[in-house]
Each structure stands twice: as structure tokens, then as C-alpha cells.
PDB file of N, CA and C in Angstrom:
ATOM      1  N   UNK A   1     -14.417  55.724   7.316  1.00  0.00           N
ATOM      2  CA  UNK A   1     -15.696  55.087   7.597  1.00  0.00           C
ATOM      3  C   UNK A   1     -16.811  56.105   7.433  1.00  0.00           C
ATOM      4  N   UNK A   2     -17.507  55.395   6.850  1.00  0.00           N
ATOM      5  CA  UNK A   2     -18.716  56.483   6.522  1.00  0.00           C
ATOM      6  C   UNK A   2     -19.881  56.870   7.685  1.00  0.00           C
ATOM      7  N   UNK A   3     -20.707  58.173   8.053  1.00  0.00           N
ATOM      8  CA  UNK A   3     -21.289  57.670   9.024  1.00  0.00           C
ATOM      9  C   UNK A   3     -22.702  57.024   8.646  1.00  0.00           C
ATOM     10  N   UNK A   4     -22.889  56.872   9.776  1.00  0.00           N
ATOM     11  CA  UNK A   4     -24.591  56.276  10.042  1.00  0.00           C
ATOM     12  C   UNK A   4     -25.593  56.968   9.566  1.00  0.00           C
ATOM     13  N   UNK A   5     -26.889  56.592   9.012  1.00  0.00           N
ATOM     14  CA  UNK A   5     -28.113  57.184   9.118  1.00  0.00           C
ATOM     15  C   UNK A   5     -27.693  57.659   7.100  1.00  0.00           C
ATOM     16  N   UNK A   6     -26.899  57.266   6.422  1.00  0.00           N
ATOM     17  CA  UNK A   6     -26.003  57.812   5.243  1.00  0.00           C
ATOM     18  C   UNK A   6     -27.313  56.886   4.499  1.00  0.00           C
ATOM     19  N   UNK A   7     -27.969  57.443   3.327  1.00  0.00           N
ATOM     20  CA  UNK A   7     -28.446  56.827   2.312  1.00  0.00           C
ATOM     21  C   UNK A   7     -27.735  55.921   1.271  1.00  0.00           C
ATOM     22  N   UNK A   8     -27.119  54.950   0.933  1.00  0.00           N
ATOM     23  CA  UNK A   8     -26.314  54.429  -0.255  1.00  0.00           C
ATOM     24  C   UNK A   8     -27.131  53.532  -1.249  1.00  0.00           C
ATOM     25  N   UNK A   9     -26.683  53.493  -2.044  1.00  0.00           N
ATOM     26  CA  UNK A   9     -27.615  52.803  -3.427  1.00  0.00           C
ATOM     27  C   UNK A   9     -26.725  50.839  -3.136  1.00  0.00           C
ATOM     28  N   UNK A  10     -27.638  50.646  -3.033  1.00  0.00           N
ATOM     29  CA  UNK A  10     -26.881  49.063  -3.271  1.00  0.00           C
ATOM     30  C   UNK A  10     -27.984  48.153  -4.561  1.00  0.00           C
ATOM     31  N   UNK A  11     -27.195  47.148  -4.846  1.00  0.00           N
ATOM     32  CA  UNK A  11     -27.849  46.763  -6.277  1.00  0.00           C
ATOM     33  C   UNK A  11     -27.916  44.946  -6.053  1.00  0.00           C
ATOM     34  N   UNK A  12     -28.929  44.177  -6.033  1.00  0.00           N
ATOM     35  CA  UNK A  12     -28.841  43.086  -6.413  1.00  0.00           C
ATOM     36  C   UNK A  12     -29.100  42.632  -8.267  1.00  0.00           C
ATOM     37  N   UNK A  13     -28.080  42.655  -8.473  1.00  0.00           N
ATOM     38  CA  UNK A  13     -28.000  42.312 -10.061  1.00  0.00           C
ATOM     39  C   UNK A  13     -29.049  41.265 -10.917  1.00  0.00           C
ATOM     40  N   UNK A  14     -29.083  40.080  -9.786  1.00  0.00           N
ATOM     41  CA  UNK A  14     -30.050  39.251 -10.905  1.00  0.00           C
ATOM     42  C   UNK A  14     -31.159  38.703  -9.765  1.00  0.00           C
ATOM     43  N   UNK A  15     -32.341  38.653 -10.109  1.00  0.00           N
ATOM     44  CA  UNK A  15     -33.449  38.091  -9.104  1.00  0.00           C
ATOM     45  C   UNK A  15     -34.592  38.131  -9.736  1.00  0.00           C
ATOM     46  N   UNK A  16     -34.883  36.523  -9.136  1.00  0.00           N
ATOM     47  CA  UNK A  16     -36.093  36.189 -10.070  1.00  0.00           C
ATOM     48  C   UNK A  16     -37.263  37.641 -10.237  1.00  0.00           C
ATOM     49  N   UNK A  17     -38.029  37.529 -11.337  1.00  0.00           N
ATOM     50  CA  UNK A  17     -38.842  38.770 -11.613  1.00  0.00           C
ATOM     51  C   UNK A  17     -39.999  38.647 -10.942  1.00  0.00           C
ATOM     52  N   UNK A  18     -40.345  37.072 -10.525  1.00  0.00           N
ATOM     53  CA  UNK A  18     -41.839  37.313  -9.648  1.00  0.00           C
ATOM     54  C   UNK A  18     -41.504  37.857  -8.112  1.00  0.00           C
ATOM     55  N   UNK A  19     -40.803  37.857  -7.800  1.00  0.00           N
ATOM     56  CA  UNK A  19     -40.505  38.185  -6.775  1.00  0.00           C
ATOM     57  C   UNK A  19     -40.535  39.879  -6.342  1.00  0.00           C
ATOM     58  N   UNK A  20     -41.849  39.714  -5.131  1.00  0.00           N
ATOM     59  CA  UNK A  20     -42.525  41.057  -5.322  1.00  0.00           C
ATOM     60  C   UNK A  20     -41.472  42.470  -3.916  1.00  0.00           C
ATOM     61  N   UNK A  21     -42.103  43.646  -4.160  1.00  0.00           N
ATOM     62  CA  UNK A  21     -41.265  44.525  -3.409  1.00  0.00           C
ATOM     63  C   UNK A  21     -41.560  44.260  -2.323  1.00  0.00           C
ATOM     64  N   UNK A  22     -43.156  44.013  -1.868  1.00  0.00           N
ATOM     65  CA  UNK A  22     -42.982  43.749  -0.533  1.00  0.00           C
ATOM     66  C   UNK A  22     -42.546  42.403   0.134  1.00  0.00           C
ATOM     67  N   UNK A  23     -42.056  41.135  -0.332  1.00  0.00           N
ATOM     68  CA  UNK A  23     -40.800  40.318   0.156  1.00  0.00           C
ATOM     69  C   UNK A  23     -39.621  40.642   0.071  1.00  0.00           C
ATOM     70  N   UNK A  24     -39.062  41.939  -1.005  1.00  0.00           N
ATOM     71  CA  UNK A  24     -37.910  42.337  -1.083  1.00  0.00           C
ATOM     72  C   UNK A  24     -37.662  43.305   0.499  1.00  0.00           C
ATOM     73  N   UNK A  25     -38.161  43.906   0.781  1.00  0.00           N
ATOM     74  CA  UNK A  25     -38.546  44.880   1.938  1.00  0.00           C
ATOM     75  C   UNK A  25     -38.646  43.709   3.141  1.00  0.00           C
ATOM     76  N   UNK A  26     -39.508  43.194   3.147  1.00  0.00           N
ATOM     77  CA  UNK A  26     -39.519  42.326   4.423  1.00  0.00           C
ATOM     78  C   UNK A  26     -38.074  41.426   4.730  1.00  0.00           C
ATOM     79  N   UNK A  27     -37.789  40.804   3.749  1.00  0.00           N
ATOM     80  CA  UNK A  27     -36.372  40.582   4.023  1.00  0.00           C
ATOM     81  C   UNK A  27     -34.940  41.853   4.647  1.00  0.00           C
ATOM     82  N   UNK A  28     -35.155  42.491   3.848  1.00  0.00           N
ATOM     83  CA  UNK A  28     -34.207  43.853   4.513  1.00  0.00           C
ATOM     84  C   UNK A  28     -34.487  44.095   5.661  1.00  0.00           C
ATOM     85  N   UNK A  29     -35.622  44.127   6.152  1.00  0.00           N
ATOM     86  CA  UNK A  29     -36.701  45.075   7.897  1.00  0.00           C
ATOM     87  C   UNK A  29     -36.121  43.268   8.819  1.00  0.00           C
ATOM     88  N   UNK A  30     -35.825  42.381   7.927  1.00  0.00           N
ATOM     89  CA  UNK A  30     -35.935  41.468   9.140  1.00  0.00           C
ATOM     90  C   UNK A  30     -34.644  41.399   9.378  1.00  0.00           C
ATOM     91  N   UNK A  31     -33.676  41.690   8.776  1.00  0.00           N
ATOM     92  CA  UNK A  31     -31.767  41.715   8.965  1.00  0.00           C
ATOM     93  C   UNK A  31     -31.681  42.662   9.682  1.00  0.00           C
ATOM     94  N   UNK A  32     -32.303  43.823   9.822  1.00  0.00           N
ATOM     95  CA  UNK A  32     -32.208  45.016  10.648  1.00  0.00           C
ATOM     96  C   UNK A  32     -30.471  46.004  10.623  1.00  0.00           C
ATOM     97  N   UNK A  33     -30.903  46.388   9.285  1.00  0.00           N
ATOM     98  CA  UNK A  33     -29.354  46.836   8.982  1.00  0.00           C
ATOM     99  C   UNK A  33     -29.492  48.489   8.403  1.00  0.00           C
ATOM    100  N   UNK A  34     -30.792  48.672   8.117  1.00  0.00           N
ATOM    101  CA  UNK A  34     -31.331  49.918   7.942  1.00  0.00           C
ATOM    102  C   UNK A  34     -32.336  49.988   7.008  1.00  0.00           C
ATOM    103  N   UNK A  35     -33.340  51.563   7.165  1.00  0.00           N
ATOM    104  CA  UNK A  35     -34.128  51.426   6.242  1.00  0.00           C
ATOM    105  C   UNK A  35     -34.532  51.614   4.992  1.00  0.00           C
ATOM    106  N   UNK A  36     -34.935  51.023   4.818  1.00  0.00           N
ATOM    107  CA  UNK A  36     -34.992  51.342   2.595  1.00  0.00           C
ATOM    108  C   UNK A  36     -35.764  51.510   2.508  1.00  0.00           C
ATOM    109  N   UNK A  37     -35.382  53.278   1.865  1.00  0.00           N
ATOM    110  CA  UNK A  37     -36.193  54.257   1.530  1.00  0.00           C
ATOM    111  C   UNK A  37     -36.685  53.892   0.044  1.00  0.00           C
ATOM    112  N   UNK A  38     -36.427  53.177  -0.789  1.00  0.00           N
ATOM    113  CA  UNK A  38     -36.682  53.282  -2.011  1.00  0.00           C
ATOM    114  C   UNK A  38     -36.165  52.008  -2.695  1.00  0.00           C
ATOM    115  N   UNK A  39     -37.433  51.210  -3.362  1.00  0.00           N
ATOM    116  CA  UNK A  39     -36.711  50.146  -3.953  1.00  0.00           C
ATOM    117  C   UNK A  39     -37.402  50.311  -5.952  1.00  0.00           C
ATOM    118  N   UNK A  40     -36.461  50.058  -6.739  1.00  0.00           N
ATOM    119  CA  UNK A  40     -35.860  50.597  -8.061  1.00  0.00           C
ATOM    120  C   UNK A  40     -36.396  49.081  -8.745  1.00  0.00           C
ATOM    121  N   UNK A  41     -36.563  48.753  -9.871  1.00  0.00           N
ATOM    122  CA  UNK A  41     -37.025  47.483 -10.450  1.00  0.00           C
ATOM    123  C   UNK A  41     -36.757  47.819 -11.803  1.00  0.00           C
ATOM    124  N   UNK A  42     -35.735  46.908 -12.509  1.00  0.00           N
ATOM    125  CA  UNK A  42     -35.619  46.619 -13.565  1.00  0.00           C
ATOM    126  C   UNK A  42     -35.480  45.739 -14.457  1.00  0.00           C
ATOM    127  N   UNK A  43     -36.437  45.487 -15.535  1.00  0.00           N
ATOM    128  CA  UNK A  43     -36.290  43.992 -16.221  1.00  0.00           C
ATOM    129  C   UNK A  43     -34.826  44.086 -16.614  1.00  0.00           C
ATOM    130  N   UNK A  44     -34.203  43.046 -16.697  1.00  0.00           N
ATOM    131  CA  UNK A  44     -32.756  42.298 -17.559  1.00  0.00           C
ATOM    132  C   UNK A  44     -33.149  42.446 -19.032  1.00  0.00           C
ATOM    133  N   UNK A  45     -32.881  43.203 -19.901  1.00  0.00           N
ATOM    134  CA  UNK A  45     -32.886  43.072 -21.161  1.00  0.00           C
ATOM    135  C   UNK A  45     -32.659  41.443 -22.113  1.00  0.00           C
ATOM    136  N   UNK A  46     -31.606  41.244 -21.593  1.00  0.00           N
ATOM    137  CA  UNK A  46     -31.276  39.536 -22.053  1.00  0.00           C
ATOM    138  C   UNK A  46     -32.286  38.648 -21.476  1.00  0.00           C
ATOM    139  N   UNK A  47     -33.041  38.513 -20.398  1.00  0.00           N
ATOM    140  CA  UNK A  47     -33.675  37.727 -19.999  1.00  0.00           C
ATOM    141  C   UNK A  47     -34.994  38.048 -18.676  1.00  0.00           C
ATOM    142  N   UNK A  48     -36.122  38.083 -19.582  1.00  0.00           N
ATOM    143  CA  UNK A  48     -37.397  38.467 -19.177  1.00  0.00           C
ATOM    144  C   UNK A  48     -37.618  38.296 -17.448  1.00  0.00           C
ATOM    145  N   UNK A  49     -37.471  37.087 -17.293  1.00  0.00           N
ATOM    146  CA  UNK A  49     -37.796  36.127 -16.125  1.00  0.00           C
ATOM    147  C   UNK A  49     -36.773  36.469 -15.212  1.00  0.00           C
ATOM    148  N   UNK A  50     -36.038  37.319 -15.131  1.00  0.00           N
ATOM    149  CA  UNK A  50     -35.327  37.951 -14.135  1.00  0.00           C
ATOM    150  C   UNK A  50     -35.080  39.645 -14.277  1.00  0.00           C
ATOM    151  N   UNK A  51     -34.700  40.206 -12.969  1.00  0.00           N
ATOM    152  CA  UNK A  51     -34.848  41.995 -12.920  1.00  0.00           C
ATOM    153  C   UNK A  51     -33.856  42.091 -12.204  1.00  0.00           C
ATOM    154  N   UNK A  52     -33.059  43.152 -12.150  1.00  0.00           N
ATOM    155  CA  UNK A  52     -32.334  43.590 -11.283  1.00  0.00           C
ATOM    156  C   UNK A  52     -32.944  45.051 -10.297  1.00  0.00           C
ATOM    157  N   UNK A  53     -32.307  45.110  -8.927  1.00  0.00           N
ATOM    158  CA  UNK A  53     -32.996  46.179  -7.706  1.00  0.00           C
ATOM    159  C   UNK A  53     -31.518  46.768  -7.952  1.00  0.00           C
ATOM    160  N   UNK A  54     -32.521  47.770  -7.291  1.00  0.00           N
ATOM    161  CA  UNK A  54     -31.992  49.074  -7.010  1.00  0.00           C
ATOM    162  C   UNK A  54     -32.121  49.631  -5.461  1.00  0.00           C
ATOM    163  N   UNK A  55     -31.443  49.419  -4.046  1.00  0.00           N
ATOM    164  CA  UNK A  55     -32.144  49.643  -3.236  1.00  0.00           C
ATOM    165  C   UNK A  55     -31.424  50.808  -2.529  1.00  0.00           C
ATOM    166  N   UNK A  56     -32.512  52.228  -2.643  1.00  0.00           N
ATOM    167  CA  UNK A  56     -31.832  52.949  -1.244  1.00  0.00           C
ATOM    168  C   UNK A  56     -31.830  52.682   0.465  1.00  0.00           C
ATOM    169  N   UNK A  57     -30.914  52.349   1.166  1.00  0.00           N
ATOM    170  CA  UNK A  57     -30.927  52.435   1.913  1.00  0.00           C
ATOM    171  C   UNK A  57     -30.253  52.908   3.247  1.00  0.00           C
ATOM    172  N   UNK A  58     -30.909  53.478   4.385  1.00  0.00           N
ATOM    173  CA  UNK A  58     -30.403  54.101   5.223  1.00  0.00           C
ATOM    174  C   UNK A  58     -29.816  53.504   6.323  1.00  0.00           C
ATOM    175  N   UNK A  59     -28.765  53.281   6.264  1.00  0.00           N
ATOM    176  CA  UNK A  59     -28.370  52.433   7.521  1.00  0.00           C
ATOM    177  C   UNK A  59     -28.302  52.411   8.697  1.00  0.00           C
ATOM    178  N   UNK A  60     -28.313  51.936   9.317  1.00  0.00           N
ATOM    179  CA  UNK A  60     -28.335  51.683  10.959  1.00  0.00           C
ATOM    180  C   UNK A  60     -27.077  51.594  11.430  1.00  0.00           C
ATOM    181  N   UNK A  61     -26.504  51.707  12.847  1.00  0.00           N
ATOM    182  CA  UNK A  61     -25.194  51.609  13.502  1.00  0.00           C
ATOM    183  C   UNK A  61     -25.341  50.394  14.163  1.00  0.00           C
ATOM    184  N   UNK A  62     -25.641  49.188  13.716  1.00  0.00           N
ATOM    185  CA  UNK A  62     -25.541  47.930  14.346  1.00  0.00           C
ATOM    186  C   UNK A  62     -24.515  47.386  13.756  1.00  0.00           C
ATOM    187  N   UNK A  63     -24.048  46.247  14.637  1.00  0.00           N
ATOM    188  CA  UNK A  63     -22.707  45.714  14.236  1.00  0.00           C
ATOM    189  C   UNK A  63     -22.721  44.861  12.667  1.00  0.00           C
ATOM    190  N   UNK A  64     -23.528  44.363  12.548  1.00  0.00           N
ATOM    191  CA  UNK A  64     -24.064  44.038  11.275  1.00  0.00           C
ATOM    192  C   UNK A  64     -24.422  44.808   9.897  1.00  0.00           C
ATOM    193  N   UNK A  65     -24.654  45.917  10.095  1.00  0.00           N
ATOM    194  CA  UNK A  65     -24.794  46.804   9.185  1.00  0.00           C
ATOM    195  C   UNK A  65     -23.241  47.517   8.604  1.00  0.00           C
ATOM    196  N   UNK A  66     -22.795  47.510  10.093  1.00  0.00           N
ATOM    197  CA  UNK A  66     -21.176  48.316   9.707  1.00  0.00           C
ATOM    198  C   UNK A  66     -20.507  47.363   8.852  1.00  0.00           C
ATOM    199  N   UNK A  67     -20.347  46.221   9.240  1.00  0.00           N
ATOM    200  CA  UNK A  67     -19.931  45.315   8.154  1.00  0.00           C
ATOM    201  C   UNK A  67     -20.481  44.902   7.213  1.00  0.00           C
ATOM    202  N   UNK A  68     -21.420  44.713   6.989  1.00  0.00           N
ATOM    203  CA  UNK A  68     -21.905  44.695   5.319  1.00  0.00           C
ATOM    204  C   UNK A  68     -21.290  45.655   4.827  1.00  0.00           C
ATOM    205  N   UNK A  69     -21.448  47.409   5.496  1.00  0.00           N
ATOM    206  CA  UNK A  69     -21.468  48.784   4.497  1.00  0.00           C
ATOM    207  C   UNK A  69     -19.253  48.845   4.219  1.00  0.00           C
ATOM    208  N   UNK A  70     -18.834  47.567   5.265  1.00  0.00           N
ATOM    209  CA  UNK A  70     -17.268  48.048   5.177  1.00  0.00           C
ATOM    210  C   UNK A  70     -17.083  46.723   3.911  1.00  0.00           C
ATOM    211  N   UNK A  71     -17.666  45.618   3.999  1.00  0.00           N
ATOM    212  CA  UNK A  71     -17.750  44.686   2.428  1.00  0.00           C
ATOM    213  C   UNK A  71     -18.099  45.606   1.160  1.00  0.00           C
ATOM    214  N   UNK A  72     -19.219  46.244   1.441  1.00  0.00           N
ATOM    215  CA  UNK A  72     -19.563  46.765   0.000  1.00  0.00           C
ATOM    216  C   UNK A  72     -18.266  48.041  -0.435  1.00  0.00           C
ATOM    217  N   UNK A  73     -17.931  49.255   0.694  1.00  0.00           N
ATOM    218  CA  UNK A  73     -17.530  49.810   0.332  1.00  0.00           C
ATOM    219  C   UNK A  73     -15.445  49.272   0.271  1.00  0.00           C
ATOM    220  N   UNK A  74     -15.120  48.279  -0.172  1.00  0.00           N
ATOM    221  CA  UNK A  74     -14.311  47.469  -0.606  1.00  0.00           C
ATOM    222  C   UNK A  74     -14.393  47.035  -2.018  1.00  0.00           C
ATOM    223  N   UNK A  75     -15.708  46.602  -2.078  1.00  0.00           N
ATOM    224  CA  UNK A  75     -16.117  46.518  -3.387  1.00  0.00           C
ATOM    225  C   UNK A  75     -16.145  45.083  -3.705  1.00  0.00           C
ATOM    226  N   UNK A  76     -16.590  44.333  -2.295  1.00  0.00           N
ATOM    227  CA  UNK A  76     -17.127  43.120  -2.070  1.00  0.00           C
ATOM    228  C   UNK A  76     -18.378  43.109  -1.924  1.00  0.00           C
ATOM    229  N   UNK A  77     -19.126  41.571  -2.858  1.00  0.00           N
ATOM    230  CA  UNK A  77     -20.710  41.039  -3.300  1.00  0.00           C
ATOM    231  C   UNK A  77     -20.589  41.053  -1.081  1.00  0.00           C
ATOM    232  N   UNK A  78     -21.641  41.210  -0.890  1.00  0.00           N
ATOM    233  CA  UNK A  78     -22.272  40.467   0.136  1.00  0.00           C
ATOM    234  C   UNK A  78     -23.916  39.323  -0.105  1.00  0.00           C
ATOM    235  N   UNK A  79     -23.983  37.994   0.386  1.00  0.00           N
ATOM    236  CA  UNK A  79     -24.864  37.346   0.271  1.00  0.00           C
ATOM    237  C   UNK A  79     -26.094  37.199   1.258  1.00  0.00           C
ATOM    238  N   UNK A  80     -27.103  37.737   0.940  1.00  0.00           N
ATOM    239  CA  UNK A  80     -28.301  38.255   1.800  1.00  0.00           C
ATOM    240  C   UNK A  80     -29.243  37.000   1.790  1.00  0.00           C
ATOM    241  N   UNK A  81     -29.328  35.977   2.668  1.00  0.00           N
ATOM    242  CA  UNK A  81     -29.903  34.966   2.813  1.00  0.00           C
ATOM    243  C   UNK A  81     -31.309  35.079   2.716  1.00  0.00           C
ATOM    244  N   UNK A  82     -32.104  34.749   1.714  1.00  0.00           N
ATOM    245  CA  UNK A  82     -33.523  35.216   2.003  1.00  0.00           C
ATOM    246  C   UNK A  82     -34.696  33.838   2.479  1.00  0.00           C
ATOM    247  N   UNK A  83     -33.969  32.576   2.107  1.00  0.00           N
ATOM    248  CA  UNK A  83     -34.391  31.321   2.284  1.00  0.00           C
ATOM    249  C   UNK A  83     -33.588  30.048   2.310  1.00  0.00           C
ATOM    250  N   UNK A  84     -33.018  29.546   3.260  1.00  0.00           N
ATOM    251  CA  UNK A  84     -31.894  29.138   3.085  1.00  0.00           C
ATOM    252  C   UNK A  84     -32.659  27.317   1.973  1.00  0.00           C
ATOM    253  N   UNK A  85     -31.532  27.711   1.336  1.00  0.00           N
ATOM    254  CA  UNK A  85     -30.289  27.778   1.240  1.00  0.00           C
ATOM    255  C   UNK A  85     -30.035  28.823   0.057  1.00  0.00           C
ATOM    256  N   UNK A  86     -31.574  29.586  -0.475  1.00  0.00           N
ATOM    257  CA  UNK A  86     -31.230  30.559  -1.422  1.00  0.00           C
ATOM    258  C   UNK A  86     -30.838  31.988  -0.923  1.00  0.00           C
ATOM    259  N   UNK A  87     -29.882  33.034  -1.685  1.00  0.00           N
ATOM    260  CA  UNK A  87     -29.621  34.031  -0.941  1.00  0.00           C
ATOM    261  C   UNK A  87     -29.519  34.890  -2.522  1.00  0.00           C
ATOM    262  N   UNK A  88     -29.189  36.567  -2.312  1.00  0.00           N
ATOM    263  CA  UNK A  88     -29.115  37.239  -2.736  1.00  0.00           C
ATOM    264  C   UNK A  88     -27.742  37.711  -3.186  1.00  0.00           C
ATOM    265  N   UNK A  89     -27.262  38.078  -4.566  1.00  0.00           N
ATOM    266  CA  UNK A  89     -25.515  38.814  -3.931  1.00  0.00           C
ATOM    267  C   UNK A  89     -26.008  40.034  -4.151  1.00  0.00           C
ATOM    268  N   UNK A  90     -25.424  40.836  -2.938  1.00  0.00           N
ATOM    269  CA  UNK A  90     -25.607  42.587  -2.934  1.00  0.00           C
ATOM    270  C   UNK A  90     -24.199  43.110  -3.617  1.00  0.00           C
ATOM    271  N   UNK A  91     -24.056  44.385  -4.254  1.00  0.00           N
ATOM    272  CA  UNK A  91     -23.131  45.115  -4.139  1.00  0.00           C
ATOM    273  C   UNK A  91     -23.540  46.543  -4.576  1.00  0.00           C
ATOM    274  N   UNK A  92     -22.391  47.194  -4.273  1.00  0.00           N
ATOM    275  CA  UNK A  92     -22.592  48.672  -3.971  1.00  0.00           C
ATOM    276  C   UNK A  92     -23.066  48.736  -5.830  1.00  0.00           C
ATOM    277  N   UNK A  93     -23.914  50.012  -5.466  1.00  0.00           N
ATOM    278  CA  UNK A  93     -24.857  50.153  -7.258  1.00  0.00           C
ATOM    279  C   UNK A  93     -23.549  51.496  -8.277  1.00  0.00           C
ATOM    280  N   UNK A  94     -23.480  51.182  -9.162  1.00  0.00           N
ATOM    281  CA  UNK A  94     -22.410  52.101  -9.756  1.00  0.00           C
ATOM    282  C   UNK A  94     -23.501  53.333 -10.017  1.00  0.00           C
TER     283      UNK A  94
END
């Protein structure tokens, strides 16, 4: 188990492109799973209208955080609800 307070790169692969950093951020600060130091933006080559993130973040020792960081580091998507019924898939960034 890795510890706490650990920076890791996690990646949401496809997300719409209007969709700005500071709703990407406010969603993360409201799950309360740690903080992200750094968010990464890249258009999809195949398709304009969507980007993929890049997010550093520092995690927290809440019970929620440990399990997301024990899904990802498995090398399981986790789904980050940002509006239900739409959500995000996370996984660890190669």
C-alpha cells in the first residue's frame, strides 16, 4: 500500500473539450480524496470535440481515497460521478 500525501498521475481518457479546469477541479475538491496539484489538457487527435486530463494528485487518507488509489493501483477504471447520471472513467496515467 502506498502511503498518503503520495502525488500519482491519474488520466481521464475521453471528456467533452468544453468542459473547463475549473469544473474539472471543483468536482475533485468536492469528493475530497486529495489535492490536485496539476491538471494536464489534451486535444484527442481523432476527434476535436473531446480531450483527454492528465491529473496530479495528492491524496488524502480518507476511506474513500484509499479505495479509489487500491482500484487504480490494480489497474481498475474508477467512475467519478460528476452529474448524475453522467460520470467520468479514471485510471492510473501510463
Amino acid at each position: 500500500m502506498s502511503k498518503s500525501n503520495e502525488i500519482t498521475d491519474i488520466c481521464i481518457p475521453r471528456m467533452e473539450a468544453n468542459i473547463t479546469r475549473k469544473f474539472i477541479f471543483s468536482i475533485f475538491q468536492r469528493l475530497n480524496i486529495g489535492k490536485v496539484e496539476r491538471i494536464i489538457e489534451n486535444k484527442l487527435k481523432t476527434n476535436e470535440n473531446y480531450k483527454r486530463i492528465i491529473l496530479k494528485i495528492r491524496w488524502n487518507n480518507t476511506e474513500k481515497a484509499v479505495e479509489i488509489r487500491q482500484r487504480l493501483n490494480n489497474n481498475l477504471p474508477v467512475n467519478i460521478v460528476y452529474e448524475l447520471p453522467w460520470f467520468w472513467k479514471v485510471v492510473l496515467a501510463k
